[in-house]
N, C-alpha and C. Protein backbone atom coordinates (compact mmCIF):
# COMPACT_ATOMS: atom_id res chain seq x y z
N UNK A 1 92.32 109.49 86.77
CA UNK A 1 93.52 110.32 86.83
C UNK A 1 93.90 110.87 85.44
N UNK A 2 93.42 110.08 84.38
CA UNK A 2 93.73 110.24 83.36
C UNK A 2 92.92 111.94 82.58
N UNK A 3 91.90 111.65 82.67
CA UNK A 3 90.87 112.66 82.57
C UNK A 3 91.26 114.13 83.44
N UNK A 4 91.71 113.40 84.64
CA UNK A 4 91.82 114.66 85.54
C UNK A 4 93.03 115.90 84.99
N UNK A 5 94.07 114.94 84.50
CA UNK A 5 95.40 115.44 83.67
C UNK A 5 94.71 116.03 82.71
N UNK A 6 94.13 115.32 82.01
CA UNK A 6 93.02 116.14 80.66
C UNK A 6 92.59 117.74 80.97
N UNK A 7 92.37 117.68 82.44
CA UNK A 7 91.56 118.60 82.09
C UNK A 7 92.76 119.92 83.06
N UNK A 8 93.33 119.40 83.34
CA UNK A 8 94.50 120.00 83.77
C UNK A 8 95.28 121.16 83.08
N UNK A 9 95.28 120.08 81.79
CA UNK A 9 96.09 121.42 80.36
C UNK A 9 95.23 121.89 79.98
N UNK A 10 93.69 122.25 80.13
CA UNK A 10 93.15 123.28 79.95
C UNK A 10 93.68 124.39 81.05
N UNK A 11 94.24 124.43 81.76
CA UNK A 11 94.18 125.52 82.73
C UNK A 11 95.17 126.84 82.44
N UNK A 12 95.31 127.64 82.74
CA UNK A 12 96.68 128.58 82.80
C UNK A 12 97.80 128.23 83.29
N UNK A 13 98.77 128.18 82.36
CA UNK A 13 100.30 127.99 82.94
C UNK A 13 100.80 128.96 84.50
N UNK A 14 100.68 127.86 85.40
CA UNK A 14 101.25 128.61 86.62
C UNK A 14 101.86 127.51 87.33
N UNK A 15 102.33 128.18 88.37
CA UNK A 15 102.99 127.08 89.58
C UNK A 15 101.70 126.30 89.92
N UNK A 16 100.72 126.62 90.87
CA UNK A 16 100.00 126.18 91.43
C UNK A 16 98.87 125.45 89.72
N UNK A 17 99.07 124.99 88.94
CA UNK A 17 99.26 124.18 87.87
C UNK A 17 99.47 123.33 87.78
N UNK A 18 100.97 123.52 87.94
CA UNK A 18 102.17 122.68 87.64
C UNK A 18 102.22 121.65 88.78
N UNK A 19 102.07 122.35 90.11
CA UNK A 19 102.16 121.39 91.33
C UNK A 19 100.68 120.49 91.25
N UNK A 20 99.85 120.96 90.65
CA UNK A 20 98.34 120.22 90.46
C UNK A 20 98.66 118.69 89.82
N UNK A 21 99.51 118.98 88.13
CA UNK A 21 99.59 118.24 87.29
C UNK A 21 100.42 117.21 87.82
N UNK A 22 101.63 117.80 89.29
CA UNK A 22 102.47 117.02 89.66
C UNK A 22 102.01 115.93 90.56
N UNK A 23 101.14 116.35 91.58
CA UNK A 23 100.17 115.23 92.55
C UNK A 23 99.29 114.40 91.36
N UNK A 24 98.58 114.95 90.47
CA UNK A 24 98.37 113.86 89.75
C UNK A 24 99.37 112.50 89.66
N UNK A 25 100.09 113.02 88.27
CA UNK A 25 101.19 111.71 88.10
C UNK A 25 101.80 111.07 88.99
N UNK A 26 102.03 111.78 90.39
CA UNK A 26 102.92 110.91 91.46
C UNK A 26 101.70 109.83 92.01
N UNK A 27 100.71 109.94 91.82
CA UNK A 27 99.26 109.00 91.98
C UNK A 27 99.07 107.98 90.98
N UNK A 28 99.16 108.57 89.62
CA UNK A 28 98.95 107.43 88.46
C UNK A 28 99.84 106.65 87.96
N UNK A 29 101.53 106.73 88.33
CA UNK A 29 102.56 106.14 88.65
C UNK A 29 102.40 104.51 89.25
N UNK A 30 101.68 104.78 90.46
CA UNK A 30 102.00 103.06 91.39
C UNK A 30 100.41 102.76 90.68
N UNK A 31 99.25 103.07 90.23
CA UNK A 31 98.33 102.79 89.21
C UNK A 31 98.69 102.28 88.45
N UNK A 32 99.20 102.70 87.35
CA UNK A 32 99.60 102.11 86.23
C UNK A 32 100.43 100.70 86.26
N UNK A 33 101.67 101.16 87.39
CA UNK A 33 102.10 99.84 87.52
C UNK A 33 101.34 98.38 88.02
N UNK A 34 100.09 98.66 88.27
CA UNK A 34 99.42 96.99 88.68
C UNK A 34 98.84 96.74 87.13
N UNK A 35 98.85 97.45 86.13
CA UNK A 35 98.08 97.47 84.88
C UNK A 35 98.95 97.22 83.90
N UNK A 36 98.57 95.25 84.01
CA UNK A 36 99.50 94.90 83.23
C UNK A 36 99.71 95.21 81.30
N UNK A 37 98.49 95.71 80.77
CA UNK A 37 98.98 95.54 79.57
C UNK A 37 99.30 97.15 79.15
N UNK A 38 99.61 98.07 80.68
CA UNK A 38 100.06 99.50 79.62
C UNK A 38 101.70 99.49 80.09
N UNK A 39 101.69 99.90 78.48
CA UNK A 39 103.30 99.20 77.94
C UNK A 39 104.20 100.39 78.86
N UNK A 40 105.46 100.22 78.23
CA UNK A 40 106.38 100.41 79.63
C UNK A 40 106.74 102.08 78.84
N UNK A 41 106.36 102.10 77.90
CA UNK A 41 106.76 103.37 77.16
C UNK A 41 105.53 104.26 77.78
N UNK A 42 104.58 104.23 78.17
CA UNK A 42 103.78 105.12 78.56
C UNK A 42 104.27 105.24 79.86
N UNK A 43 104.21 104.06 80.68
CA UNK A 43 104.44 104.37 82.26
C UNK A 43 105.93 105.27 82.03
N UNK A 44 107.03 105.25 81.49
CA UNK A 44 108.29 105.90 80.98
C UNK A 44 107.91 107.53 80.98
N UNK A 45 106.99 107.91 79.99
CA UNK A 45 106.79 109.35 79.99
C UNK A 45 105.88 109.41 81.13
N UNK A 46 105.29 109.11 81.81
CA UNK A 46 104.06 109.74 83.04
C UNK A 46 105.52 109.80 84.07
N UNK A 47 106.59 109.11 84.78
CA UNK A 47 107.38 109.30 85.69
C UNK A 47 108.63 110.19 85.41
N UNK A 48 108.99 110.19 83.77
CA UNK A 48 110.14 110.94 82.89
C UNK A 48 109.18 112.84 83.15
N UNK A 49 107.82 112.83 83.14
CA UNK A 49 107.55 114.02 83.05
C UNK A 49 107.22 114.29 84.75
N UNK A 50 107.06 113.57 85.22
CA UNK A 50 107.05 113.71 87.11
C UNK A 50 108.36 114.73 87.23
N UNK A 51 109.73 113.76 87.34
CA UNK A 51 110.74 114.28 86.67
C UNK A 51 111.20 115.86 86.74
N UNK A 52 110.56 116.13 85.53
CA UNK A 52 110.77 117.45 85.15
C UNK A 52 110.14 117.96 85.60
N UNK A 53 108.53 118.03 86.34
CA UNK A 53 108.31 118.88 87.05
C UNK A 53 108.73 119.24 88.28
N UNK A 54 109.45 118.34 88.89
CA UNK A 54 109.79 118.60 89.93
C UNK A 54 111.09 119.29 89.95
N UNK A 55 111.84 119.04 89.32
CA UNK A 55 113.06 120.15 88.77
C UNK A 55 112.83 121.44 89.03
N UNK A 56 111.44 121.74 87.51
CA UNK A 56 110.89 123.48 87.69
C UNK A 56 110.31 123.44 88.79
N UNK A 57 109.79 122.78 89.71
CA UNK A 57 109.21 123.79 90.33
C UNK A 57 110.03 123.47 91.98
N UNK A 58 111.31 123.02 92.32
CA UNK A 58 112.33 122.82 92.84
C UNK A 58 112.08 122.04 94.20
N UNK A 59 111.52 121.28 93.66
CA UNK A 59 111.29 119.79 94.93
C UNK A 59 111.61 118.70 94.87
N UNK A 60 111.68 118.15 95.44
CA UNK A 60 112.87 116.56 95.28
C UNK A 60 111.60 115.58 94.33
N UNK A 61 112.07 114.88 93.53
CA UNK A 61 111.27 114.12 92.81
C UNK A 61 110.50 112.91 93.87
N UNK A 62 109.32 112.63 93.54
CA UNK A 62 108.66 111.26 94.37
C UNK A 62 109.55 110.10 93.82
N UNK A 63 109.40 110.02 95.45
CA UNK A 63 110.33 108.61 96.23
C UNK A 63 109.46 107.69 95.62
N UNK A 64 108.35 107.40 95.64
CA UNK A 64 107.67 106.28 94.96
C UNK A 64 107.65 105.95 93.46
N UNK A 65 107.70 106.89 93.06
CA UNK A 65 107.70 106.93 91.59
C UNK A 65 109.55 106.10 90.68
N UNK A 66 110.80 106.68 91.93
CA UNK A 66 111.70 106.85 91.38
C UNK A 66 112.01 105.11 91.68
N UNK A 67 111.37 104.77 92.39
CA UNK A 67 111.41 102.94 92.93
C UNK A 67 110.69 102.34 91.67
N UNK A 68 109.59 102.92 91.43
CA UNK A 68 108.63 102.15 90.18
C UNK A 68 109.36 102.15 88.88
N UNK A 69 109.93 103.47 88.52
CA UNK A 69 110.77 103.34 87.34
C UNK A 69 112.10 102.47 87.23
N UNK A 70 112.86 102.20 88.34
CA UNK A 70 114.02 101.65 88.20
C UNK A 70 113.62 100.03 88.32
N UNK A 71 112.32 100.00 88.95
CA UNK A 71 112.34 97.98 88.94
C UNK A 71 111.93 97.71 86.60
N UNK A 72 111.13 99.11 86.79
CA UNK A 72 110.98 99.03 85.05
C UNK A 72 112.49 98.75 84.04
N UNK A 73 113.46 99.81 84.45
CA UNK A 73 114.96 99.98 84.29
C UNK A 73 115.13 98.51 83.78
N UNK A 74 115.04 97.28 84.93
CA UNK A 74 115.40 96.02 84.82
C UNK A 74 115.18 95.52 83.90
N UNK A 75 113.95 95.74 83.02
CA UNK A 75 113.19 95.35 81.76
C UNK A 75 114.26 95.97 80.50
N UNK A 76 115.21 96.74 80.50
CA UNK A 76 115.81 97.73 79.61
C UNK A 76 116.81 97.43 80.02
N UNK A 77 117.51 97.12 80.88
CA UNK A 77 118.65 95.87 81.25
C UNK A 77 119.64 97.16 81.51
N UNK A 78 119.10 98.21 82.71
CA UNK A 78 119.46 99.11 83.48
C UNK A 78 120.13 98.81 84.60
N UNK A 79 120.76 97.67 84.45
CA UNK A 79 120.51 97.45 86.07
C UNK A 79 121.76 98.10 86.82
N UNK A 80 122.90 99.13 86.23
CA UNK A 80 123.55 99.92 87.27
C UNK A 80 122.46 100.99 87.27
N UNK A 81 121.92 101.68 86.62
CA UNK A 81 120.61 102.66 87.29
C UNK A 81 120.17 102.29 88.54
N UNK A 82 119.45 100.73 88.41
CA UNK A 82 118.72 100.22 89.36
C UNK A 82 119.40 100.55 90.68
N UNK A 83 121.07 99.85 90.61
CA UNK A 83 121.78 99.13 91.53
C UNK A 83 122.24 100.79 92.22
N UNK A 84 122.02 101.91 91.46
CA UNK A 84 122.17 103.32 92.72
C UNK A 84 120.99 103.74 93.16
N UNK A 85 119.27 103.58 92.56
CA UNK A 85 118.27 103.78 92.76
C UNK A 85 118.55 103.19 93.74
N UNK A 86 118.48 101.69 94.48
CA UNK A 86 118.38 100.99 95.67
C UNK A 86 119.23 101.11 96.09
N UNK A 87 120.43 101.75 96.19
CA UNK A 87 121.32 102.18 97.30
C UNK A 87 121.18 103.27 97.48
N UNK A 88 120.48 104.29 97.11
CA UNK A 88 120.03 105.40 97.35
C UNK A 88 118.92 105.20 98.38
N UNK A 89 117.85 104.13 98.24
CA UNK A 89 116.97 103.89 99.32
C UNK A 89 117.25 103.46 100.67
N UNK A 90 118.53 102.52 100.66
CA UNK A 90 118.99 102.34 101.93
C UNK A 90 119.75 103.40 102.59
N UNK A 91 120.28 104.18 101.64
CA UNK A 91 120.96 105.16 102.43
C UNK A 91 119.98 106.13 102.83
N UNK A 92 118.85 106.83 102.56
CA UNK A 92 117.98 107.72 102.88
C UNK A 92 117.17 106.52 104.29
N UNK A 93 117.31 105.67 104.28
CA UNK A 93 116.60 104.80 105.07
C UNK A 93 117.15 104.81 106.63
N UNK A 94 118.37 105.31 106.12
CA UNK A 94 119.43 105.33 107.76
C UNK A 94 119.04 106.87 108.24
N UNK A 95 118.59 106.46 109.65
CA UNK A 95 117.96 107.66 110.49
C UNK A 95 119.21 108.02 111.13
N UNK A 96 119.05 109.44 111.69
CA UNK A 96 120.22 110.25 112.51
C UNK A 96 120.08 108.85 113.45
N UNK A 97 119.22 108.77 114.61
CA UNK A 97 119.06 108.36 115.50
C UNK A 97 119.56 106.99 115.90
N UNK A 98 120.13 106.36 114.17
CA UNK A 98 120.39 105.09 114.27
C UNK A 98 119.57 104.02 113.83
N UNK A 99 118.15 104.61 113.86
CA UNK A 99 117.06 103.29 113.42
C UNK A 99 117.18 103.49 111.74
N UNK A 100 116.01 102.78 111.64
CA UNK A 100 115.90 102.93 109.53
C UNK A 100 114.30 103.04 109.60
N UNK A 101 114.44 103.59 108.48
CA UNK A 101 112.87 104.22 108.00
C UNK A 101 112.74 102.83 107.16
N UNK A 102 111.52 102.23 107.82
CA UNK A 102 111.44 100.39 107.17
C UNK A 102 110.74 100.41 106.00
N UNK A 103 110.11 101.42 105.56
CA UNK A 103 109.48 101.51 103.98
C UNK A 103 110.59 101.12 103.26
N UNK A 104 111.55 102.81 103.13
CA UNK A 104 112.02 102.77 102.54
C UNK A 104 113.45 101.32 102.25
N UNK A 105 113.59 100.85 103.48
CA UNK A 105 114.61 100.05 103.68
C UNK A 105 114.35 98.90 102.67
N UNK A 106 112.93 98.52 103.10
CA UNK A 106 112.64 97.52 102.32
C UNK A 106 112.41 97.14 101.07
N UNK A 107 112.11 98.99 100.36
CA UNK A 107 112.14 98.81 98.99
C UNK A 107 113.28 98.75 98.34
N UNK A 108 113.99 99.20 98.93
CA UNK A 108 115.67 99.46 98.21
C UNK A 108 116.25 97.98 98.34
N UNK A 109 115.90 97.25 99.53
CA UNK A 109 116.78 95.80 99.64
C UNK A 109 115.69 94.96 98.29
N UNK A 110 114.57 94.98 98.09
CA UNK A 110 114.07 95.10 97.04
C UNK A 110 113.83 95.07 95.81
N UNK A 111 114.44 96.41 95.25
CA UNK A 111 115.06 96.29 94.25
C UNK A 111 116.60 96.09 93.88
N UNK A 112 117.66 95.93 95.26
CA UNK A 112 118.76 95.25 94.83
C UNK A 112 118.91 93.87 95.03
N UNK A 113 117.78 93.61 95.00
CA UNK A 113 117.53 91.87 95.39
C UNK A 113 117.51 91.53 94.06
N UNK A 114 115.85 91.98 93.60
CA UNK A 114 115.24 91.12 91.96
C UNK A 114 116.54 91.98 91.07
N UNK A 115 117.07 93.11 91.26
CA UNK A 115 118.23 93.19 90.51
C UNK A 115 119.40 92.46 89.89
N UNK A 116 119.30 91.99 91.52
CA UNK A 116 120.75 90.78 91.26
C UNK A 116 120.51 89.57 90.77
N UNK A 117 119.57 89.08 91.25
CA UNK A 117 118.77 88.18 90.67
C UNK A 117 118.68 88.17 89.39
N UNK A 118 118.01 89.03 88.48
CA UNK A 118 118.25 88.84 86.70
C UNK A 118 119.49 88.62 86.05
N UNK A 119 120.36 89.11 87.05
CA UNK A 119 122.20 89.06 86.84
C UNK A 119 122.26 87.62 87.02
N UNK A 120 121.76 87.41 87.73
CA UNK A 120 122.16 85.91 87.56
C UNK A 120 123.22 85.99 89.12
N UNK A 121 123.15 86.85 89.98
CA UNK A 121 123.59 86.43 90.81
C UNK A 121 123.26 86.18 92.63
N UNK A 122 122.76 85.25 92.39
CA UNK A 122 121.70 84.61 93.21
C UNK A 122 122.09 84.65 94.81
N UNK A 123 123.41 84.27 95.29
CA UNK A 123 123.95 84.48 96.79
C UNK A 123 123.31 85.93 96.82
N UNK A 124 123.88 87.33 96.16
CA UNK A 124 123.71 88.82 96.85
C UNK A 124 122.37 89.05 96.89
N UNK A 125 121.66 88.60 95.89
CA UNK A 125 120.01 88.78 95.65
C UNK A 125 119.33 87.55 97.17
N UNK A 126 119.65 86.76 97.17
CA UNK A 126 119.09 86.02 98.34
C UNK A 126 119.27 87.01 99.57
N UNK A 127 120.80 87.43 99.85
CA UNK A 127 121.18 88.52 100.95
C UNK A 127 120.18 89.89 101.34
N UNK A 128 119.91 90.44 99.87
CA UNK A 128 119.30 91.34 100.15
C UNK A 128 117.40 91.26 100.16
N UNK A 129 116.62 90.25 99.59
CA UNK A 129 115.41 89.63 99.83
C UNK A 129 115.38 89.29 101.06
N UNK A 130 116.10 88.56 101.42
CA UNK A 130 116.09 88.17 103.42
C UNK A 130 116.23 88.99 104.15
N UNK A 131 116.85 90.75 103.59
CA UNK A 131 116.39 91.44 104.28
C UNK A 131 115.68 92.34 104.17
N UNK A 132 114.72 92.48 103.09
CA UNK A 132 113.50 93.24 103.01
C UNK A 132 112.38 92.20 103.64
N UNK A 133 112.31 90.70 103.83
CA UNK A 133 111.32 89.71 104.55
C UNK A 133 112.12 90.13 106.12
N UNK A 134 112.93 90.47 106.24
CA UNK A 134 113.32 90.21 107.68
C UNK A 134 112.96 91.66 108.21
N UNK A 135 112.61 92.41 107.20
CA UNK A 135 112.93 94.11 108.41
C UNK A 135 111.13 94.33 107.94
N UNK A 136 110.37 94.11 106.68
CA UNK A 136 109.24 94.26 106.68
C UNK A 136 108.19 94.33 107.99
N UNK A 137 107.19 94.72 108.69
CA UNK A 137 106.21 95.46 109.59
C UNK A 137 104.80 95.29 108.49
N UNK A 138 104.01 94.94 108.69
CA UNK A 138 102.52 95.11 108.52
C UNK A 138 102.17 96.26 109.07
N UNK A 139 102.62 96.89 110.08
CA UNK A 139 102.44 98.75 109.91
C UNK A 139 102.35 99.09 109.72
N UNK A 140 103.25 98.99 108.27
CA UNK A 140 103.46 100.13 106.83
C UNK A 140 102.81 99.52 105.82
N UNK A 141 101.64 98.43 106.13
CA UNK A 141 101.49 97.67 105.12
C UNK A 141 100.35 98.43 103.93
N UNK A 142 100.14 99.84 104.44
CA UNK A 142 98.73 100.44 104.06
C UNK A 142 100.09 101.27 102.92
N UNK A 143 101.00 101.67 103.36
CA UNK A 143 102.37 102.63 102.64
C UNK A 143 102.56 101.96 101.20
N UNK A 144 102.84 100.87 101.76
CA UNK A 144 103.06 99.86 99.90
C UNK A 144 102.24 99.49 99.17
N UNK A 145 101.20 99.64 99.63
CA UNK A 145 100.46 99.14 99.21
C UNK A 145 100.00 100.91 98.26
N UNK A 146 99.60 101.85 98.76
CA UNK A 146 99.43 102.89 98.63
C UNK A 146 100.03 103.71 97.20
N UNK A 147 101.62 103.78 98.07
CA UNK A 147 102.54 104.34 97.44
C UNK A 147 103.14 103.58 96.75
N UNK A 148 103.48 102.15 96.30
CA UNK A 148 104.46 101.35 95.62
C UNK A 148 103.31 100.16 94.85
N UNK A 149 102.25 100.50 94.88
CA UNK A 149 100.93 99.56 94.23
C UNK A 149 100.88 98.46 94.50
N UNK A 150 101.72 98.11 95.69
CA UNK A 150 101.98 96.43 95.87
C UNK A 150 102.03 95.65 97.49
N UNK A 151 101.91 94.78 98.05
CA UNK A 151 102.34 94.50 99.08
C UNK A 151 104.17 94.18 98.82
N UNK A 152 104.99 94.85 99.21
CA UNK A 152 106.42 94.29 98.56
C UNK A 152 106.94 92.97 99.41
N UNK A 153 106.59 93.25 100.95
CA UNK A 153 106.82 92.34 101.51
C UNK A 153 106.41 90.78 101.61
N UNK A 154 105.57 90.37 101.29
CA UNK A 154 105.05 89.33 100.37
C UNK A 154 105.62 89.22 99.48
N UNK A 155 105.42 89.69 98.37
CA UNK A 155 106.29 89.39 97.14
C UNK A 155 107.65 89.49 97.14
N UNK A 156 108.33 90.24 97.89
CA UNK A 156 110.17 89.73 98.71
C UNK A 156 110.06 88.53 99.12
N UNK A 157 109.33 87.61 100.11
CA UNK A 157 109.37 86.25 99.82
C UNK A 157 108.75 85.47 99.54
N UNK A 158 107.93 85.58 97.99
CA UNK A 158 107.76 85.02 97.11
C UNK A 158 109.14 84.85 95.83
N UNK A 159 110.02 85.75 95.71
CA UNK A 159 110.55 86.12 95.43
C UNK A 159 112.14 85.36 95.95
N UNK A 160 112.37 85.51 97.22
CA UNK A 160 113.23 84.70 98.04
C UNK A 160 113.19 83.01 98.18
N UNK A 161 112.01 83.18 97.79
CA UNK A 161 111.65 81.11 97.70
C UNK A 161 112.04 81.18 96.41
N UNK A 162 111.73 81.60 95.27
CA UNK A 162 112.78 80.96 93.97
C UNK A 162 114.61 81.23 94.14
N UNK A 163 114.97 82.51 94.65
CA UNK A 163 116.43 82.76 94.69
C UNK A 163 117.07 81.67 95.80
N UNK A 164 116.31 80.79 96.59
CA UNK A 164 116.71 79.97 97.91
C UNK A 164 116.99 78.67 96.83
N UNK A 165 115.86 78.89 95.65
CA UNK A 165 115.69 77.24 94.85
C UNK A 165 117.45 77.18 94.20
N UNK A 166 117.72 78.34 93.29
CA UNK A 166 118.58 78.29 92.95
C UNK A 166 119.96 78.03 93.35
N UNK A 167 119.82 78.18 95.22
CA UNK A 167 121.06 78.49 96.26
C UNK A 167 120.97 76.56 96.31
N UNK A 168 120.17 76.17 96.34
CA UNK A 168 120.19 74.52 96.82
C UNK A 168 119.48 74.70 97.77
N UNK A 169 118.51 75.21 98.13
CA UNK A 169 117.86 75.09 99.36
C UNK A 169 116.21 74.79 98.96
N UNK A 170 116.02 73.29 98.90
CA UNK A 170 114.47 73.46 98.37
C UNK A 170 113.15 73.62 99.56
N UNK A 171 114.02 72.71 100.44
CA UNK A 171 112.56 72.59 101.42
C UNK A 171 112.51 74.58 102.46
N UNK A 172 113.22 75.18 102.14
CA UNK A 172 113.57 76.38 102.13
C UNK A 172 112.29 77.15 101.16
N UNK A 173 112.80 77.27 100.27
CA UNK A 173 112.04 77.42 99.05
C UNK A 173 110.59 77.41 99.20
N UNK A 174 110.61 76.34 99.26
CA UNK A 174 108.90 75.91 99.63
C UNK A 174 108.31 76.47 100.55
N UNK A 175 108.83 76.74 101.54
CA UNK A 175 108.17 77.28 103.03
C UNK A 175 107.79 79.02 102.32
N UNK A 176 108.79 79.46 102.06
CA UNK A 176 108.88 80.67 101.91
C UNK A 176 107.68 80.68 100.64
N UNK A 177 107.42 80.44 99.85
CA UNK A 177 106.19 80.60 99.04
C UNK A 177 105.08 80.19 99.23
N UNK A 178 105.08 79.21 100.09
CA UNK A 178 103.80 79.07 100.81
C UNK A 178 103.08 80.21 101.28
N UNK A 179 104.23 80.73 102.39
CA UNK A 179 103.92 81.46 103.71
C UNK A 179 103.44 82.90 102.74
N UNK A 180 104.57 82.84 102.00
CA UNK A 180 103.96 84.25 100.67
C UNK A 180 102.49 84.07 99.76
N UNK A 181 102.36 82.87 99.87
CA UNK A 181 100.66 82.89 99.44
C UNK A 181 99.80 83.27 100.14
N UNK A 182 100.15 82.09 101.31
CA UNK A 182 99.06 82.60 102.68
C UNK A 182 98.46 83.75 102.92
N UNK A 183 99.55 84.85 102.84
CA UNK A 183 99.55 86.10 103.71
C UNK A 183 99.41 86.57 102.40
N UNK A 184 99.48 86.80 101.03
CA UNK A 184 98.66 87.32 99.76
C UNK A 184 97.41 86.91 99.57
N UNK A 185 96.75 85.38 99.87
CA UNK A 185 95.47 85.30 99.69
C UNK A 185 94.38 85.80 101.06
N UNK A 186 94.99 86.27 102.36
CA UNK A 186 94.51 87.20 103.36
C UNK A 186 94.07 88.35 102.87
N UNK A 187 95.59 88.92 102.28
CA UNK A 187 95.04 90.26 102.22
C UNK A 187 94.09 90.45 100.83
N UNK A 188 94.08 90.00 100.15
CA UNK A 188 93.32 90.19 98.37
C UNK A 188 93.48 91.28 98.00
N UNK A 189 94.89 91.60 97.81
CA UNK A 189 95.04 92.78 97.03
C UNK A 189 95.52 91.89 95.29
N UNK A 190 94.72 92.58 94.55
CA UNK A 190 94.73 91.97 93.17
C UNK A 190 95.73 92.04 92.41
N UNK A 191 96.64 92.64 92.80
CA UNK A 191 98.19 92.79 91.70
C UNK A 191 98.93 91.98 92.56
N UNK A 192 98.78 91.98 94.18
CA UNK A 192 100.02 91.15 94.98
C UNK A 192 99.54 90.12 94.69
N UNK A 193 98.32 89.15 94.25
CA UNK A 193 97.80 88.53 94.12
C UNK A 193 98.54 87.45 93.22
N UNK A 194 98.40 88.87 92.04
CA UNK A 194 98.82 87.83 90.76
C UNK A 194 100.25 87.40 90.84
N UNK A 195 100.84 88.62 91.65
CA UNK A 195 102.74 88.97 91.74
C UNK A 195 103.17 87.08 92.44
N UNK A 196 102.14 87.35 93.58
CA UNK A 196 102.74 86.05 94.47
C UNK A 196 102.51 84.54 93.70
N UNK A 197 100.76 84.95 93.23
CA UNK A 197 100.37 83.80 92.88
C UNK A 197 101.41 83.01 91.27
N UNK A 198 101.55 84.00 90.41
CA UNK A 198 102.84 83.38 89.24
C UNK A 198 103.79 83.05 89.73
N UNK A 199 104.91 83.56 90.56
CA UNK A 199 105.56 83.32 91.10
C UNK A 199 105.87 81.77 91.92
N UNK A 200 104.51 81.95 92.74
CA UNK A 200 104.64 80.11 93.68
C UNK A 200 104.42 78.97 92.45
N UNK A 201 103.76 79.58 91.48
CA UNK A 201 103.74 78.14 90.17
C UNK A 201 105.11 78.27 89.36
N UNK A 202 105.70 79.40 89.18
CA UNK A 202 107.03 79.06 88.93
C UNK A 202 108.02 77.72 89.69
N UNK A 203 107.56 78.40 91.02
CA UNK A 203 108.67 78.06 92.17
C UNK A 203 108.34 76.77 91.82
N UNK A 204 107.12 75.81 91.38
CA UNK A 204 106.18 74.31 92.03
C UNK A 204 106.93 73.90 90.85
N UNK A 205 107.08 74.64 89.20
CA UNK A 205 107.12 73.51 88.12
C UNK A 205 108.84 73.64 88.57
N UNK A 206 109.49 74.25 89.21
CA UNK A 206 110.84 74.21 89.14
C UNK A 206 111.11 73.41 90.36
N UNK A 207 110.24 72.54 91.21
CA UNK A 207 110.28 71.63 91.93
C UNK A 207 110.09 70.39 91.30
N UNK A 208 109.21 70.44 90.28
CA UNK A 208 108.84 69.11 89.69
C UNK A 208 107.46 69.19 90.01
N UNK A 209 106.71 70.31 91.12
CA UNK A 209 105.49 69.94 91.78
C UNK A 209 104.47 70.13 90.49
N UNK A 210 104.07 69.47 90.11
CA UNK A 210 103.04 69.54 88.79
C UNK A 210 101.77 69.53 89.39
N UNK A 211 101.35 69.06 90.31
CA UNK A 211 99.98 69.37 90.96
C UNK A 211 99.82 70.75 91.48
């Protein structure tokens, strides 16, 4: 993707350019994010210049991209950015019809979960993890994986077994990171992999489980 951008700004300044350079980056966005050692200042300008193209050339910015930057936000201690990014997802998530679009539902409960969570406030972050594990579908499991570089639903309760540890709930805890391994070492996707697998050894030394 990188190369492909390369060869991109050789071309003539036009729309059909611009929209070229734009499907790029909305691709190398959820890429980059499984790649742990490129720093957060690069992934920053590849979604900051998504961004602006989508401005000029007057289309709503990628939904995937604008989820990847705000869980980054958290790192920069953004977290009212975050906390309208993910209420922005649940609200686009509510259908005329009454149902919810479960991608999006789930990423937004999501990121106002691990949000609250760095706050240190563990009841609303448990609330909203239980319900990105509770509304998640293996359906869409090709979508997150795709568009958000990750299985999220797995890692929501991998994620929910440490915020349960903190609530007083251990044998809670435990189940829920198990069951989040299980269903990460099925699928072998290599970033949910690592996401779930750090995570359940967190959860074990904060049990005492040293084995």
């Amino acid at each position: 993707l990188h190369l492909a951008l390369q060869l991109v700004e050789t071309l003539p300044r036009s729309r059909s350019r611009d929209e070229h350079e734009l499907m790029l980056l909305n691709n190398l966005g959820p890429a980059l994010q499984g790649v742990t050692e490129f720093n957060l200042t690069n992934l920053q300008k590849v979604y900051e210049r998504s961004f602006r193209l989508s401005q000029q050339l007057g289309v709503k910015p990628h939904i995937a991209l604008l989820r990847i930057s705000a869980i980054h936000k958290i790192g920069l201690r953004g977290f009212e950015e975050t906390e309208q990014v993910g209420s922005y997802f649940l609200e686009i998530a509510q259908q005329p019809s009454g149902s919810i679009e479960t991608v999006y539902y789930v990423e937004g409960s999501y990121l106002l979960g691990v949000n609250a969570f760095w706050q240190g406030y563990f009841e609303r972050s448990g609330i909203y993890l239980q319900q990105a594990v509770d509304n998640y579908s293996v359906e869409f499991q090709e979508r997150h994986l795709a568009e958000y570089g990750q299985e999220t639903g797995f890692y929501c309760q991998v994620r929910l077994a440490q915020t349960l540890w903190y609530l007083g709930f251990p044998d809670q805890s435990k189940q829920h990171s198990e069951t989040a391994w299980s269903r990460a070492r099925d699928l072998q996707h290599a970033y949910t992999l690592c996401l779930v697998l750090a995570y359940k050894a967190i959860n074990a030394c904060e049990r005492r489980d040293i084995e």
